[in-house]
PDB file of N, CA and C in Angstrom:
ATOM      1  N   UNK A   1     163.214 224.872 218.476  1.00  0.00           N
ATOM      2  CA  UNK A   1     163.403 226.262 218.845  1.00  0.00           C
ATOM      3  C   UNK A   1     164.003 226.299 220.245  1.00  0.00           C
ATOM      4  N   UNK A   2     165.070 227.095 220.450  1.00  0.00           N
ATOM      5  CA  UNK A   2     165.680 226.942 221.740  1.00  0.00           C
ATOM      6  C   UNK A   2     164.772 228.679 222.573  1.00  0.00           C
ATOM      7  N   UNK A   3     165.976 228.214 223.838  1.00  0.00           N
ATOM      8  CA  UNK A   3     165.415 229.212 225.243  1.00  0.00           C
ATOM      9  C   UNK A   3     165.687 230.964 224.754  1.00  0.00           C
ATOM     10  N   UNK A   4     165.409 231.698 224.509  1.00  0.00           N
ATOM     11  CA  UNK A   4     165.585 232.742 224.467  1.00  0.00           C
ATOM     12  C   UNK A   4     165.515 233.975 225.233  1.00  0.00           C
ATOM     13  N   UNK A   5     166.192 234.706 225.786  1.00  0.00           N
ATOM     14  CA  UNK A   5     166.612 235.675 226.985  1.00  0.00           C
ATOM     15  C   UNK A   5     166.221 237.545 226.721  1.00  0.00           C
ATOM     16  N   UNK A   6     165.850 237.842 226.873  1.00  0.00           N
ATOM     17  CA  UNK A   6     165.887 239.324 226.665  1.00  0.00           C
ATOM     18  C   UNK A   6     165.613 240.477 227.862  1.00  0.00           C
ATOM     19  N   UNK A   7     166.362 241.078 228.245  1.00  0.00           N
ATOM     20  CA  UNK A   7     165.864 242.716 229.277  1.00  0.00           C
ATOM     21  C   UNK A   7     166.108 243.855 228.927  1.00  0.00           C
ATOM     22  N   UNK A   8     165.106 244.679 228.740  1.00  0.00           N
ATOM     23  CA  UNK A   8     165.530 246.320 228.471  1.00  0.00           C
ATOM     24  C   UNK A   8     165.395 247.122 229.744  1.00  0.00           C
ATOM     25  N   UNK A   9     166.525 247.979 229.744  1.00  0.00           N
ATOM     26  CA  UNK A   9     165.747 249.008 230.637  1.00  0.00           C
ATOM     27  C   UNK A   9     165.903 250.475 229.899  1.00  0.00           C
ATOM     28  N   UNK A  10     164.932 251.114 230.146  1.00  0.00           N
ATOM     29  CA  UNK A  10     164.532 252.215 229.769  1.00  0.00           C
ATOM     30  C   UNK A  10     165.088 253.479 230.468  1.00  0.00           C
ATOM     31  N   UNK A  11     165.761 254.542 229.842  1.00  0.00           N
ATOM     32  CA  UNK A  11     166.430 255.711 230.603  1.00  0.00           C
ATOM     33  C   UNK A  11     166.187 256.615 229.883  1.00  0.00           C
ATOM     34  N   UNK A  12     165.162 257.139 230.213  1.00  0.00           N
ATOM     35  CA  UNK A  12     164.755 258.478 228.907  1.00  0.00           C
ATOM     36  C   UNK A  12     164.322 257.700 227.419  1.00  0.00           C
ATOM     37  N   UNK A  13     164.994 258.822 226.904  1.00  0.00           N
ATOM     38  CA  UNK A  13     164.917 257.894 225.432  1.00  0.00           C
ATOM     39  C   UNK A  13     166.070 257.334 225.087  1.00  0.00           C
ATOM     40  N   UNK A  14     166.602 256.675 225.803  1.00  0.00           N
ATOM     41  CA  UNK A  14     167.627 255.490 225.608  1.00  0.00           C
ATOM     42  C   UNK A  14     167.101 254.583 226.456  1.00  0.00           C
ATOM     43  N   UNK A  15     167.434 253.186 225.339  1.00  0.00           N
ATOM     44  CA  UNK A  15     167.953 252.026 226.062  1.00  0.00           C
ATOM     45  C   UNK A  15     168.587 250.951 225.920  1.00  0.00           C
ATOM     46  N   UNK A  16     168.936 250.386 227.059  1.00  0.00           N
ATOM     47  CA  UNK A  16     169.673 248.868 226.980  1.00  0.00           C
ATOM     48  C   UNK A  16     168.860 248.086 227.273  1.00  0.00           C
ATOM     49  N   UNK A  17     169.589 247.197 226.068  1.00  0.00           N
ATOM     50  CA  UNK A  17     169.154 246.224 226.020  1.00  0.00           C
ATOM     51  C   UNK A  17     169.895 244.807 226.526  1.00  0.00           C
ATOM     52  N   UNK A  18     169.518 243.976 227.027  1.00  0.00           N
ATOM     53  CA  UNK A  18     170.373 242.671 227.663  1.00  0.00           C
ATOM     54  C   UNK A  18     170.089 241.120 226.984  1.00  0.00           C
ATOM     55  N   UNK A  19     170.442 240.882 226.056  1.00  0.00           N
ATOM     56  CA  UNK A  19     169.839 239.386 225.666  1.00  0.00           C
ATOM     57  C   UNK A  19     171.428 238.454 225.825  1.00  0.00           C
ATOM     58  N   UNK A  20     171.245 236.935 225.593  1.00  0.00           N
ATOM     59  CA  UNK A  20     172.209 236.235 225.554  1.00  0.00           C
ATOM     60  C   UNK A  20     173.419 236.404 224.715  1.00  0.00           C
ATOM     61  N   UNK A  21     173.040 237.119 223.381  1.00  0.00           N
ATOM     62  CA  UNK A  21     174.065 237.842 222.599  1.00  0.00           C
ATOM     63  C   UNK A  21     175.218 238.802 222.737  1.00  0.00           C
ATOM     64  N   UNK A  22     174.504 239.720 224.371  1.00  0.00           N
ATOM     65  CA  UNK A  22     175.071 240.104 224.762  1.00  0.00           C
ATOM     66  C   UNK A  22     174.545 242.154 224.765  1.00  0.00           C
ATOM     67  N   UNK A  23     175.504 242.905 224.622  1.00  0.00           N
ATOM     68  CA  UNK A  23     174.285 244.205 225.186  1.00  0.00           C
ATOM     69  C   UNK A  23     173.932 245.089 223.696  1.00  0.00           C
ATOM     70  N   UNK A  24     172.958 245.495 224.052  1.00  0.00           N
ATOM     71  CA  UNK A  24     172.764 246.337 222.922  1.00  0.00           C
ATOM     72  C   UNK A  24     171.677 247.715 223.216  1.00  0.00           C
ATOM     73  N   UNK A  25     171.783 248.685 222.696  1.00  0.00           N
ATOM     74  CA  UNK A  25     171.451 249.962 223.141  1.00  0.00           C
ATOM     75  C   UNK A  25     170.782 250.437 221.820  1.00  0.00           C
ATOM     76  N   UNK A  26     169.420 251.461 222.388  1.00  0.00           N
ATOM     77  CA  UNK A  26     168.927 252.434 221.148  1.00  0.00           C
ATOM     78  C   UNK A  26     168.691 253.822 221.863  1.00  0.00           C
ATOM     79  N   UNK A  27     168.116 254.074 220.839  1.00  0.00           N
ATOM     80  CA  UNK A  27     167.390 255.677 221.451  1.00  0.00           C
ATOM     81  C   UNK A  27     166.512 256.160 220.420  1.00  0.00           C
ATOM     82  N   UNK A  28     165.586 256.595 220.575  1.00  0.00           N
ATOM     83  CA  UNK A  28     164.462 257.690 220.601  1.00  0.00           C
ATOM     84  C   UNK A  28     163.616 257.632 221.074  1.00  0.00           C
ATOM     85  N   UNK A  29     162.347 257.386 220.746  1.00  0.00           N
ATOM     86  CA  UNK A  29     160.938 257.992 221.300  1.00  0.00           C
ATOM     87  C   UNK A  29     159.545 256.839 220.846  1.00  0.00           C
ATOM     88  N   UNK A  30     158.477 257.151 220.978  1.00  0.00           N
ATOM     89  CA  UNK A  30     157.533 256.230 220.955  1.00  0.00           C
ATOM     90  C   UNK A  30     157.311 256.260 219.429  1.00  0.00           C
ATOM     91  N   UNK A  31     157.151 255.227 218.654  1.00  0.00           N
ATOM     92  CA  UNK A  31     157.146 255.424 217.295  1.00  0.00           C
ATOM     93  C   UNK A  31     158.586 255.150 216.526  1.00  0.00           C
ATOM     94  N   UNK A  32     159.790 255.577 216.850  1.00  0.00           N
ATOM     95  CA  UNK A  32     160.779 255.673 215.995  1.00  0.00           C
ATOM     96  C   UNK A  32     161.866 255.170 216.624  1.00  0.00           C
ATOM     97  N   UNK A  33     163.239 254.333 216.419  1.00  0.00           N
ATOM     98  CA  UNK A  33     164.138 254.276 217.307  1.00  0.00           C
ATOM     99  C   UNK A  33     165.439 253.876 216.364  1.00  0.00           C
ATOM    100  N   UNK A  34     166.564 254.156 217.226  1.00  0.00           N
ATOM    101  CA  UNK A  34     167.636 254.083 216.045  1.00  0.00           C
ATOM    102  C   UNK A  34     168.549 253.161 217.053  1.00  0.00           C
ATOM    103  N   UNK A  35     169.202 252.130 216.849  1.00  0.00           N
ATOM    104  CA  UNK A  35     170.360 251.690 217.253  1.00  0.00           C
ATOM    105  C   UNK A  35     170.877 250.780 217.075  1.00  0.00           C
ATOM    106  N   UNK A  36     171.914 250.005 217.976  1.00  0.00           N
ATOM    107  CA  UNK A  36     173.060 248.924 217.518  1.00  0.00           C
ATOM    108  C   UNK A  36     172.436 247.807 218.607  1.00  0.00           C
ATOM    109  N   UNK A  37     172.538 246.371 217.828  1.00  0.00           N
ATOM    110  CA  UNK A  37     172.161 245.425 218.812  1.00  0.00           C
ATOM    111  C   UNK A  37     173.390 245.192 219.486  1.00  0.00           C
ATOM    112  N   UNK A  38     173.252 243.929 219.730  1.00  0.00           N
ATOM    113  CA  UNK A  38     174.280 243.228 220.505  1.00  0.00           C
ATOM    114  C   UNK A  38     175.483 242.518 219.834  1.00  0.00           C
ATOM    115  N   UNK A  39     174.937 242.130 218.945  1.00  0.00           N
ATOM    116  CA  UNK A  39     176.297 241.783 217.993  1.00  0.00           C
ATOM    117  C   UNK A  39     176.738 242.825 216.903  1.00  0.00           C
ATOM    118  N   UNK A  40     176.495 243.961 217.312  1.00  0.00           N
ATOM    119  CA  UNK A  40     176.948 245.100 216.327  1.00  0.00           C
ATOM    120  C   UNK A  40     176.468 245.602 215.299  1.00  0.00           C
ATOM    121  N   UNK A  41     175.131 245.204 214.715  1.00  0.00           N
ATOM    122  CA  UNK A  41     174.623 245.517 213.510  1.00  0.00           C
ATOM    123  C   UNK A  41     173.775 246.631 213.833  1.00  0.00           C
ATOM    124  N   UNK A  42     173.634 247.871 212.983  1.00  0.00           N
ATOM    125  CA  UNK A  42     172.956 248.975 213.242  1.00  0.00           C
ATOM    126  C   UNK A  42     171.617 248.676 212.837  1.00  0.00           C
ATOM    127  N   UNK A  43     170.381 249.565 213.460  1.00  0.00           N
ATOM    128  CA  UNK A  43     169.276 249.175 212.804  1.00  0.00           C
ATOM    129  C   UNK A  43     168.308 250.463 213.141  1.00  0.00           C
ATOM    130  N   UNK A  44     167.193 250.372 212.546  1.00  0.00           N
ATOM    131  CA  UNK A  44     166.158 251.831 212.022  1.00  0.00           C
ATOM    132  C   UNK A  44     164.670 251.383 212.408  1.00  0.00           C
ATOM    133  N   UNK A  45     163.901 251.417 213.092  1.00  0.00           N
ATOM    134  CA  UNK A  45     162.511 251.172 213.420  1.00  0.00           C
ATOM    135  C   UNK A  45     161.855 252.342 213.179  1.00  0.00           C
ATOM    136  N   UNK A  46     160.579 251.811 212.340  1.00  0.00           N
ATOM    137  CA  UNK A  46     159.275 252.768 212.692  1.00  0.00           C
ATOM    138  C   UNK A  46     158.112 252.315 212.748  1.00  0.00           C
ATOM    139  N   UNK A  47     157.252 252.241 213.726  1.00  0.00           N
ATOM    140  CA  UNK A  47     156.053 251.828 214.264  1.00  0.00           C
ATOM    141  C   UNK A  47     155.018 252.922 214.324  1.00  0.00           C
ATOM    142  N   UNK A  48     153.627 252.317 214.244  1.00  0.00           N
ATOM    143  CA  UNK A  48     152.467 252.893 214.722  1.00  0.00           C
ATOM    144  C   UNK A  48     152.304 252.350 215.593  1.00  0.00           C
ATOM    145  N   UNK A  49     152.492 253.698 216.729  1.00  0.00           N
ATOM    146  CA  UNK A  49     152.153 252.906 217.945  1.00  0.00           C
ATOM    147  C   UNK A  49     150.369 252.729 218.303  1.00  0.00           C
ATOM    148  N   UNK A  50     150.748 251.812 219.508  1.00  0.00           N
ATOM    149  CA  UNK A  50     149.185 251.142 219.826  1.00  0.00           C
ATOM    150  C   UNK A  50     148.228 250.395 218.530  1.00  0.00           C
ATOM    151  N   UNK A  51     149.287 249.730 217.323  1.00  0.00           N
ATOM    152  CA  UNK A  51     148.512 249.395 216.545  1.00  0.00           C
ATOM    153  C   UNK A  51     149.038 247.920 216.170  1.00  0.00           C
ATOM    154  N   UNK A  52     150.688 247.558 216.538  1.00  0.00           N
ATOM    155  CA  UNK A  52     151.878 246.566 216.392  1.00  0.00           C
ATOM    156  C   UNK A  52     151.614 246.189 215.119  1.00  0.00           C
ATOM    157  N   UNK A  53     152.123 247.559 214.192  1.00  0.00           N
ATOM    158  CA  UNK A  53     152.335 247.659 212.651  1.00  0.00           C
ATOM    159  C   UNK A  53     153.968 248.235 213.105  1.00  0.00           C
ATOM    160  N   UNK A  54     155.067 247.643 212.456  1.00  0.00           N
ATOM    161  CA  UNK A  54     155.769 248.521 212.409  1.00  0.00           C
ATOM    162  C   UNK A  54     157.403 248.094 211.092  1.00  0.00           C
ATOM    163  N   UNK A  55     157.901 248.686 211.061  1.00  0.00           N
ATOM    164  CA  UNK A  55     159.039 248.478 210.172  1.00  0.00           C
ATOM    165  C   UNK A  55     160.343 248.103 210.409  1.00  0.00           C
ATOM    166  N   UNK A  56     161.495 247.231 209.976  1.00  0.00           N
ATOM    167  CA  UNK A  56     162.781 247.357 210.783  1.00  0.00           C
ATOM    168  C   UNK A  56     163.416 247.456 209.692  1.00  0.00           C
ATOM    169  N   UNK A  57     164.753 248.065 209.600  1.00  0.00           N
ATOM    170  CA  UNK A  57     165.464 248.023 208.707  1.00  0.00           C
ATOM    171  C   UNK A  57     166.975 248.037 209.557  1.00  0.00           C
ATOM    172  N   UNK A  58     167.840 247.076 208.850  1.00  0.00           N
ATOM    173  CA  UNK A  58     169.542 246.433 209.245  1.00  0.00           C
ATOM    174  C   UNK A  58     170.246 246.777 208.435  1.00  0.00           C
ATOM    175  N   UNK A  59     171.297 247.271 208.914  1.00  0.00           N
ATOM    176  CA  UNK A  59     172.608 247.474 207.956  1.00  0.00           C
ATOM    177  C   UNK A  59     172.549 249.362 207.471  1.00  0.00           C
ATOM    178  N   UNK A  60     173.284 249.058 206.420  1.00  0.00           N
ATOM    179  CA  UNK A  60     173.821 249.790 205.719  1.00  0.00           C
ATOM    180  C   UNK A  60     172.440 250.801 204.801  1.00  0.00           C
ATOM    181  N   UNK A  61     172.208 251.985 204.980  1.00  0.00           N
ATOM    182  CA  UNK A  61     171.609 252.609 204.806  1.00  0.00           C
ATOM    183  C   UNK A  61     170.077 252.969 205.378  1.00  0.00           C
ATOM    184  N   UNK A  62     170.108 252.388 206.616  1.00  0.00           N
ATOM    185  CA  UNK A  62     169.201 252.172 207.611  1.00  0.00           C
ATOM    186  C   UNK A  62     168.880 253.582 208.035  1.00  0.00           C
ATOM    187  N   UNK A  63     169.309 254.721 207.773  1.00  0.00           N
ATOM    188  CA  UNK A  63     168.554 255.935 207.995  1.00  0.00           C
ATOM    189  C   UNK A  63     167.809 256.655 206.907  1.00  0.00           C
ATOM    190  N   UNK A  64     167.372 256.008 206.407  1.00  0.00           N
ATOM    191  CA  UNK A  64     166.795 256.374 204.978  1.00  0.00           C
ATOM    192  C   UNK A  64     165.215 256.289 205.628  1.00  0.00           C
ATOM    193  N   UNK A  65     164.969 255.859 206.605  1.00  0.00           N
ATOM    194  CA  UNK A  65     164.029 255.711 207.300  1.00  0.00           C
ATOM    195  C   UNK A  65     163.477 257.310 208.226  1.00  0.00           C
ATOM    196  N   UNK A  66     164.630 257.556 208.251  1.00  0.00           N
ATOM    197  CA  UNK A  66     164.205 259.421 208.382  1.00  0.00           C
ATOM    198  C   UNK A  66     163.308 260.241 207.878  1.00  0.00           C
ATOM    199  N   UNK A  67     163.678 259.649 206.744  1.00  0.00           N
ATOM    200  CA  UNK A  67     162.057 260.847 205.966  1.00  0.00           C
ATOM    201  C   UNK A  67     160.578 260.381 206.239  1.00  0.00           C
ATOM    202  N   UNK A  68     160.702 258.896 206.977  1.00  0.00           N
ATOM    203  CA  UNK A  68     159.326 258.824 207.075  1.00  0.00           C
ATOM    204  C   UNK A  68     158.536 259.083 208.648  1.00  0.00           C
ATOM    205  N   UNK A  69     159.737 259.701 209.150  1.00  0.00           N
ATOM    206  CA  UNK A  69     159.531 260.142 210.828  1.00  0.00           C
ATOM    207  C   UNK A  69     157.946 261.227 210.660  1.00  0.00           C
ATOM    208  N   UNK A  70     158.363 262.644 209.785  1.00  0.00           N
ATOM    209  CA  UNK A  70     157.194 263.316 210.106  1.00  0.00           C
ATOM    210  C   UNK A  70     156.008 262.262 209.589  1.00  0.00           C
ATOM    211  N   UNK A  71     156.068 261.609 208.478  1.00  0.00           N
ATOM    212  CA  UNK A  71     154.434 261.143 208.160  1.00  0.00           C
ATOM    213  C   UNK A  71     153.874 260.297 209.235  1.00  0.00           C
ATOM    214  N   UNK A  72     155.302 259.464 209.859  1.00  0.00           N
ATOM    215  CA  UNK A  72     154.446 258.763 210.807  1.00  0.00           C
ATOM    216  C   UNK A  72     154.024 259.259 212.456  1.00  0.00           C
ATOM    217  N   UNK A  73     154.571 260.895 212.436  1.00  0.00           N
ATOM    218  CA  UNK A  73     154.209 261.536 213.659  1.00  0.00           C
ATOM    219  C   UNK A  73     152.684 261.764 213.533  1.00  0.00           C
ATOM    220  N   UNK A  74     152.528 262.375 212.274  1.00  0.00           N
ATOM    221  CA  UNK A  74     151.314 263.183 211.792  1.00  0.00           C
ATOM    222  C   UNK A  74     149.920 261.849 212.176  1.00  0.00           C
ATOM    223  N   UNK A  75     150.369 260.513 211.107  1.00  0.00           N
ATOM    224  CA  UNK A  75     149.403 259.597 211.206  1.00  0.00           C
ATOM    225  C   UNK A  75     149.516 258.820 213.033  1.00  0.00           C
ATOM    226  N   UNK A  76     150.109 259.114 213.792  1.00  0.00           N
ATOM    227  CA  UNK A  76     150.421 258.906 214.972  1.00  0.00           C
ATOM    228  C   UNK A  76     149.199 259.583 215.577  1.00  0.00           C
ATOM    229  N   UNK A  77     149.054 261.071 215.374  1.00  0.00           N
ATOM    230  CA  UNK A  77     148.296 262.421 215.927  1.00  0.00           C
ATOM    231  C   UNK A  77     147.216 262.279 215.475  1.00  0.00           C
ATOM    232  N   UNK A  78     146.823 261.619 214.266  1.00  0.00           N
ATOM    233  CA  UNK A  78     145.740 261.604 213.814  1.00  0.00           C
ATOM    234  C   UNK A  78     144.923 260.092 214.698  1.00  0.00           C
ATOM    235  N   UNK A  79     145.521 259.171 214.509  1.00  0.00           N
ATOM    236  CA  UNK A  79     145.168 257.892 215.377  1.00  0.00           C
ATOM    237  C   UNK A  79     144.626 258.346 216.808  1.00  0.00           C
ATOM    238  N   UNK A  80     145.621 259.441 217.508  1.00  0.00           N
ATOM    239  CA  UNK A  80     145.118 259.522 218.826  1.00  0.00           C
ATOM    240  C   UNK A  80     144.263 260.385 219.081  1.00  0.00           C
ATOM    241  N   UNK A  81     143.934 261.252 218.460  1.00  0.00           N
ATOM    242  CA  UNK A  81     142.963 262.022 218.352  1.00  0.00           C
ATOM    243  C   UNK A  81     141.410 261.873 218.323  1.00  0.00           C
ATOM    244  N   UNK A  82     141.558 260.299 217.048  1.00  0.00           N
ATOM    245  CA  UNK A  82     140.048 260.120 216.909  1.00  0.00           C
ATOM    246  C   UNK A  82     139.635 259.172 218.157  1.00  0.00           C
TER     247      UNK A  82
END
């Protein structure tokens, strides 16, 4: 296994990202994020946060992951609540 490099910085709900591959950028919010790495491939995250359960999806139809934004706000609200 070789050396591996990575830096984000955070600007709102965007960010860059810096690895050896070279740059790559997302955006949204705690739980959900949408963007392009460094070598160009698009991609779709959704996480429970504070739990490091979460989902990735690459390529081509990677926003299909949209519809599961409200359920995982709701079970988000419910987690922090109790």
């Amino acid at each position: 296994m070789g050396f591996t490099y990575r830096k984000s910085v955070n600007l709102g709900p965007f960010r860059v990202n810096l690895s050896k591959s070279g740059l790559g950028y997302s955006v949204g919010g705690r739980g959900f994020r949408v963007g392009t790495t460094a070598r160009g491939k698009k991609y779709t995250s959704f996480s429970i946060p504070g739990t490091g359960v979460g989902y990735r999806k690459s390529g081509a139809g990677c926003l299909v992951l949209l519809a599961a934004v409200p359920v995982g706000i709701a079970a988000t609200k419910l987690l922090l609540t109790s």
